[in-house]
Protein backbone atom coordinates (compact mmCIF):
# COMPACT_ATOMS: atom_id res chain seq x y z
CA UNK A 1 271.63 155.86 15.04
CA UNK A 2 272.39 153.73 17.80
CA UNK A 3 271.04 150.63 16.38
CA UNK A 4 272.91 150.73 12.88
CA UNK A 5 275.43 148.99 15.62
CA UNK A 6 273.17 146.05 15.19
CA UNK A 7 275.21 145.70 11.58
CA UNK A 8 278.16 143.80 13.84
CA UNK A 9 275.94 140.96 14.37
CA UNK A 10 277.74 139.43 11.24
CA UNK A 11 280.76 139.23 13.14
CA UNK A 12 279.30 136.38 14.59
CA UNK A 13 279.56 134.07 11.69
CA UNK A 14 283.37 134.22 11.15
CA UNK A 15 285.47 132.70 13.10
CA UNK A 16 287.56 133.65 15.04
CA UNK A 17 284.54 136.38 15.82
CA UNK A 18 286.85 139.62 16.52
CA UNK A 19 290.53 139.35 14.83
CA UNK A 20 292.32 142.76 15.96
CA UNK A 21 294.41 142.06 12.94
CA UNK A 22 291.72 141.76 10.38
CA UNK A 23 289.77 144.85 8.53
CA UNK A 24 285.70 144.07 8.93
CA UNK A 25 285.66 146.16 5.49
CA UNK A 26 284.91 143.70 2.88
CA UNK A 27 285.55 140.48 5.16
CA UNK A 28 281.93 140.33 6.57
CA UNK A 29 278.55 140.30 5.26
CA UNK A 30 277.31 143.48 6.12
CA UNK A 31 280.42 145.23 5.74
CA UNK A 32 280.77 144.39 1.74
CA UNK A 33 281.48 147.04 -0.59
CA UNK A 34 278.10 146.30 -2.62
CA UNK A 35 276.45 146.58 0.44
CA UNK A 36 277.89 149.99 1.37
CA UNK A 37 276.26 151.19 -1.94
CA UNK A 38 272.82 150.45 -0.59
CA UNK A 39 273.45 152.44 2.62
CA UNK A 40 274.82 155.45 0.40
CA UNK A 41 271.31 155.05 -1.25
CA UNK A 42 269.46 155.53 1.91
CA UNK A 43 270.93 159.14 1.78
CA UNK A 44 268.67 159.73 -1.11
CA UNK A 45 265.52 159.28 0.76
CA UNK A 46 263.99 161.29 3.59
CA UNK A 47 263.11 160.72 7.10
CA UNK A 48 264.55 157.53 9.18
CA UNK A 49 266.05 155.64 5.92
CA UNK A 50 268.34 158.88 5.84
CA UNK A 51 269.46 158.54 9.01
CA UNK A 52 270.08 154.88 9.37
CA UNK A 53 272.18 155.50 6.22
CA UNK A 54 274.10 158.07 7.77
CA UNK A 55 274.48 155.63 10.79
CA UNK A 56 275.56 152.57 9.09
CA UNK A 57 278.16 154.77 7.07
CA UNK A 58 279.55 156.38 9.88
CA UNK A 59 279.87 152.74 11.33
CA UNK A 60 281.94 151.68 8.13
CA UNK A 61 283.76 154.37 8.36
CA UNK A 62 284.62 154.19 11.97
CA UNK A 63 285.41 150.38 11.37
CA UNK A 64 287.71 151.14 8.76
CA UNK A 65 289.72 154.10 11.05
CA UNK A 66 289.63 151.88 13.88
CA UNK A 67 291.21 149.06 11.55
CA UNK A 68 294.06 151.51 10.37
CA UNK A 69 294.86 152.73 13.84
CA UNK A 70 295.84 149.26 14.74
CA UNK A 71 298.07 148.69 11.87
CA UNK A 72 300.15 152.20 12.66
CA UNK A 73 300.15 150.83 16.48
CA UNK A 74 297.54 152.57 18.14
């Protein structure tokens, strides 16, 4: 589960790279809503494409909290 982290390697094609102000939901590559439907896919299958789906979901989902924090001033 540790390396669905490797999913913030797009962050590296925007510019500036991190923007505390910006949501990565739906501003980078791997962070796309149509994306995110493939990694609710990987539920549906067994073994290690389970759990990097679980991963990678958890990461969007922690992205997204971590986004809304900042905007309520935390």
């Amino acid at each position: 589960m540790l390396a669905t982290m490797l999913v913030d390697a797009d962050h590296l094609l925007s510019t500036p790279i991190f923007a505390p102000d910006r949501s990565s939901i739906n501003f980078h590559p791997l962070h796309t809503y149509w994306v995110m439907v493939v990694y609710f896919l990987l539920l549906f299958f067994r073994g290690v494409p389970r759990i990097i789906g679980v991963g990678l979901l958890f990461h969007m989902l922690t992205d997204w909290i971590d986004f809304q924090l900042h905007n309520l001033g935390f």
